[in-house]
C-alpha atoms as a PDB file:
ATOM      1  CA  UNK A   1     -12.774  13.904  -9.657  1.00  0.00           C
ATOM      2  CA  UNK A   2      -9.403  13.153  -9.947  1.00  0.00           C
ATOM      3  CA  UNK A   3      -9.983   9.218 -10.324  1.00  0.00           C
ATOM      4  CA  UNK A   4     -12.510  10.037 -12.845  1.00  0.00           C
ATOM      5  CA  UNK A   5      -9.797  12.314 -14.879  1.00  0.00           C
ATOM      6  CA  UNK A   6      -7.486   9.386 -14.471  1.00  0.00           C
ATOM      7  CA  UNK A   7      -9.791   6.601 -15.480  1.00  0.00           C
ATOM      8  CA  UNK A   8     -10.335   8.400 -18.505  1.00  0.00           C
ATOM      9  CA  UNK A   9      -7.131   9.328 -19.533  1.00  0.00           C
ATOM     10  CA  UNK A  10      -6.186   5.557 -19.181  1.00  0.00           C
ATOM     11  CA  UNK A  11      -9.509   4.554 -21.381  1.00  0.00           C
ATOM     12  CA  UNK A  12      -8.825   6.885 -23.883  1.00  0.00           C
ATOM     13  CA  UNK A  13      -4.891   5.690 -24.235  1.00  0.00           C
ATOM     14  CA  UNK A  14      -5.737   2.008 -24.152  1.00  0.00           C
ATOM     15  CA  UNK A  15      -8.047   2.602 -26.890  1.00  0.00           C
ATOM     16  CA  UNK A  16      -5.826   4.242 -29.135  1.00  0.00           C
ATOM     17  CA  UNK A  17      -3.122   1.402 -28.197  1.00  0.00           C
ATOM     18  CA  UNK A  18      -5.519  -1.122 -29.260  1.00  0.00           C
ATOM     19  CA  UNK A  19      -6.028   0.601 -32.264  1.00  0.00           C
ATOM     20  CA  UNK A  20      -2.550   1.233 -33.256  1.00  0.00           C
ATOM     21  CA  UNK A  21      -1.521  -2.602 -32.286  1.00  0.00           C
ATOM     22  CA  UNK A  22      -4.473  -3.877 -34.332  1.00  0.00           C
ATOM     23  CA  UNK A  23      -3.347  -1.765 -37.393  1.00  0.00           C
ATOM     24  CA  UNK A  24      -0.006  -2.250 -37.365  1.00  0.00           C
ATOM     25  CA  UNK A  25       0.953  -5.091 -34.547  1.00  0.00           C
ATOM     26  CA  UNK A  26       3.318  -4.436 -31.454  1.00  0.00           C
ATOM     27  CA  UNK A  27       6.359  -4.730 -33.309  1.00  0.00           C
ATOM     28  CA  UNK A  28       4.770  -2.965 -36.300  1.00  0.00           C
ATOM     29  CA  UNK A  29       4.126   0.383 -33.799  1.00  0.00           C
ATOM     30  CA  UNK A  30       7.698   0.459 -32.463  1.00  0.00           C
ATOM     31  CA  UNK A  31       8.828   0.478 -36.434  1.00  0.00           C
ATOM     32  CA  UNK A  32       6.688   3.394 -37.146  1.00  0.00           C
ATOM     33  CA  UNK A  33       8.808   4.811 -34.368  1.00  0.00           C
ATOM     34  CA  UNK A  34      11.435   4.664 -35.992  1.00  0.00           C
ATOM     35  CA  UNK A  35      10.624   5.737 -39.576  1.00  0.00           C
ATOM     36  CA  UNK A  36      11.914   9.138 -39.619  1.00  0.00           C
ATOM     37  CA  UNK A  37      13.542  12.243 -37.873  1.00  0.00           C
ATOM     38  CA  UNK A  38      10.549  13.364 -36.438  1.00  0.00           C
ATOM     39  CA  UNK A  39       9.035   9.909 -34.911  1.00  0.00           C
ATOM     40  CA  UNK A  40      12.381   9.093 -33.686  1.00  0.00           C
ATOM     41  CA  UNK A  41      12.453  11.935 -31.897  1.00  0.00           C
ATOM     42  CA  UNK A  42       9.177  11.855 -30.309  1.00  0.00           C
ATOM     43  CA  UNK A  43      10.051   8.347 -29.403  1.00  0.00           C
ATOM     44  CA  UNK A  44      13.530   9.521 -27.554  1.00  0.00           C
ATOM     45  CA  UNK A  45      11.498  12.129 -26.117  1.00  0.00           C
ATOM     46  CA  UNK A  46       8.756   9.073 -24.619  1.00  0.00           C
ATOM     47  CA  UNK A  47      11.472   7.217 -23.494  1.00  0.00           C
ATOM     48  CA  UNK A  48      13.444   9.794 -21.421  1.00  0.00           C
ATOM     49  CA  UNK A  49      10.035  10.641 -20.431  1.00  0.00           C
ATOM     50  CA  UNK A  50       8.944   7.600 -19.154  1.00  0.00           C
ATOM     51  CA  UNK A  51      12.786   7.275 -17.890  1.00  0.00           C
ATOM     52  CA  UNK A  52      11.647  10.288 -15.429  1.00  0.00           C
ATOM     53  CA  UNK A  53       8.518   9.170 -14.280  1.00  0.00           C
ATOM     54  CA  UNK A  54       9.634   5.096 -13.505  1.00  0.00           C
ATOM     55  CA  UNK A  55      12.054   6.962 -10.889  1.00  0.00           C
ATOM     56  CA  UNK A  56       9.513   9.085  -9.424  1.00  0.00           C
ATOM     57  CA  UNK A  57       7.081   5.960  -9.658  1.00  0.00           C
ATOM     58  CA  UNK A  58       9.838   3.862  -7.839  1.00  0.00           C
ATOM     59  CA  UNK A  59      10.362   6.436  -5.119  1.00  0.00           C
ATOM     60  CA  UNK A  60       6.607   7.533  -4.613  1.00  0.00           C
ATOM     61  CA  UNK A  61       5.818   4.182  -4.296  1.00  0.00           C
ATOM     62  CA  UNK A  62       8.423   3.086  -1.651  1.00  0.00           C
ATOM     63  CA  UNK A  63       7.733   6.053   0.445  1.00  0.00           C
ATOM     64  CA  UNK A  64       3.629   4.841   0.389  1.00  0.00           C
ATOM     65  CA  UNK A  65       4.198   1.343   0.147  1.00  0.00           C
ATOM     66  CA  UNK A  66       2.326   0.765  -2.852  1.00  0.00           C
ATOM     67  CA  UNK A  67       3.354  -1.649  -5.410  1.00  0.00           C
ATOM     68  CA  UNK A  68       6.153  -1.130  -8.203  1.00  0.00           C
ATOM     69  CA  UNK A  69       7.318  -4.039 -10.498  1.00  0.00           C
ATOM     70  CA  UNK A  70       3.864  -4.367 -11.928  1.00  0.00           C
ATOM     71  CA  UNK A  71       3.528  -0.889 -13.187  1.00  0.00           C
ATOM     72  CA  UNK A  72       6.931  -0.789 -14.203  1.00  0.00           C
ATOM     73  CA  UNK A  73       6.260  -3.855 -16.008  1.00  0.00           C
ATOM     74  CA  UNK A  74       3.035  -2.223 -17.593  1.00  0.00           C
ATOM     75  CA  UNK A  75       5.188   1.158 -18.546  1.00  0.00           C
ATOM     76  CA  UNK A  76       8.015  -0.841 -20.665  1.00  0.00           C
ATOM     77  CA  UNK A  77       5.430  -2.469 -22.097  1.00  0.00           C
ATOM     78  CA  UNK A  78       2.840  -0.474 -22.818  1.00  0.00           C
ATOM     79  CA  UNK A  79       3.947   3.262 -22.315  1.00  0.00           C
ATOM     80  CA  UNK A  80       1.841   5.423 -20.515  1.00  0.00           C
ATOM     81  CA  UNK A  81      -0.923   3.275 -19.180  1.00  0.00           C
ATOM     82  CA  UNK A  82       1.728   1.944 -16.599  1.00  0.00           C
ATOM     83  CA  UNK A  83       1.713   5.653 -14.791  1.00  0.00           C
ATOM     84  CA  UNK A  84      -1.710   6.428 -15.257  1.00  0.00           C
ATOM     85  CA  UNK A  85      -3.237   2.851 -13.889  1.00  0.00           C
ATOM     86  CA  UNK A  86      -0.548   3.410 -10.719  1.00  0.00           C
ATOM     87  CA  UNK A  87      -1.597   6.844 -10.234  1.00  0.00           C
ATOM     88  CA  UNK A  88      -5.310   5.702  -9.908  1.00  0.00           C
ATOM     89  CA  UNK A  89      -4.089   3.031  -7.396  1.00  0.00           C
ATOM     90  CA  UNK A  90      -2.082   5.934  -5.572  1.00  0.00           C
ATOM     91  CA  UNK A  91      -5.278   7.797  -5.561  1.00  0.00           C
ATOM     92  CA  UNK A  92      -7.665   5.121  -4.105  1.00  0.00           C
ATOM     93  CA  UNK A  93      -5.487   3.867  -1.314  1.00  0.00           C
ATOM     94  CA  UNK A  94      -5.181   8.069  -0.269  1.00  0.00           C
ATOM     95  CA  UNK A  95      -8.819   7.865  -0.660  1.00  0.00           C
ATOM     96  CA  UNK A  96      -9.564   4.335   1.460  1.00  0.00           C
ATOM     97  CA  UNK A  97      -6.855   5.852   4.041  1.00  0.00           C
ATOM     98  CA  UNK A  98      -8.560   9.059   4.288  1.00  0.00           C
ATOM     99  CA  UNK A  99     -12.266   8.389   4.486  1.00  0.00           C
ATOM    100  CA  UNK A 100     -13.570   8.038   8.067  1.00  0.00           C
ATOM    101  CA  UNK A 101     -13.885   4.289   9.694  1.00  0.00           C
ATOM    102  CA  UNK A 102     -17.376   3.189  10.296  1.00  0.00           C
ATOM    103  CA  UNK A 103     -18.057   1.686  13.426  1.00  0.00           C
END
């Protein structure tokens, strides 16, 4: 259940990033960041945000050994799809490591 949640958390946020990039172009979205108090903030907000969870992500990952540098790589560029799509890798390996070997 959890995958599923995942899955479509990252489907639905992709979607709206294509959308947003289509409308206004990469560069374009990070300008509408920065238009006024308000989207400023959120973005400062998103960054130290994202600040948090790349730490986490960087620990968590070491201590499972599960791969980093690409979904720190997605996160910088693409925001919150980096998390989700390694959270849904976290989630499978538990799942391949805890189902029961057939014989």
């Amino acid at each position: 259940m959890r995958i599923a949640l995942l899955s479509l958390a990252l489907l639905v946020f992709v979607a709206v990033e294509i959308e947003a990039v289509a409308a206004f172009g990469y560069a374009g979205v990070f300008q509408a960041m920065a238009s006024n108090a308000a989207t400023r903030l959120a973005f400062l907000d998103l960054v130290i945000s994202l600040g948090l969870v790349l730490i986490w992500m960087r620990q968590d990952a070491s201590e499972r050994t599960l791969p980093f540098l690409p979904y720190a790589t997605i996160t910088l560029a693409l925001g919150s799809a980096g998390p989700l799509a390694y959270l849904i890798h976290r989630e499978l390996r538990g799942a391949r490591v805890t189902s029961p070997q057939r014989a």
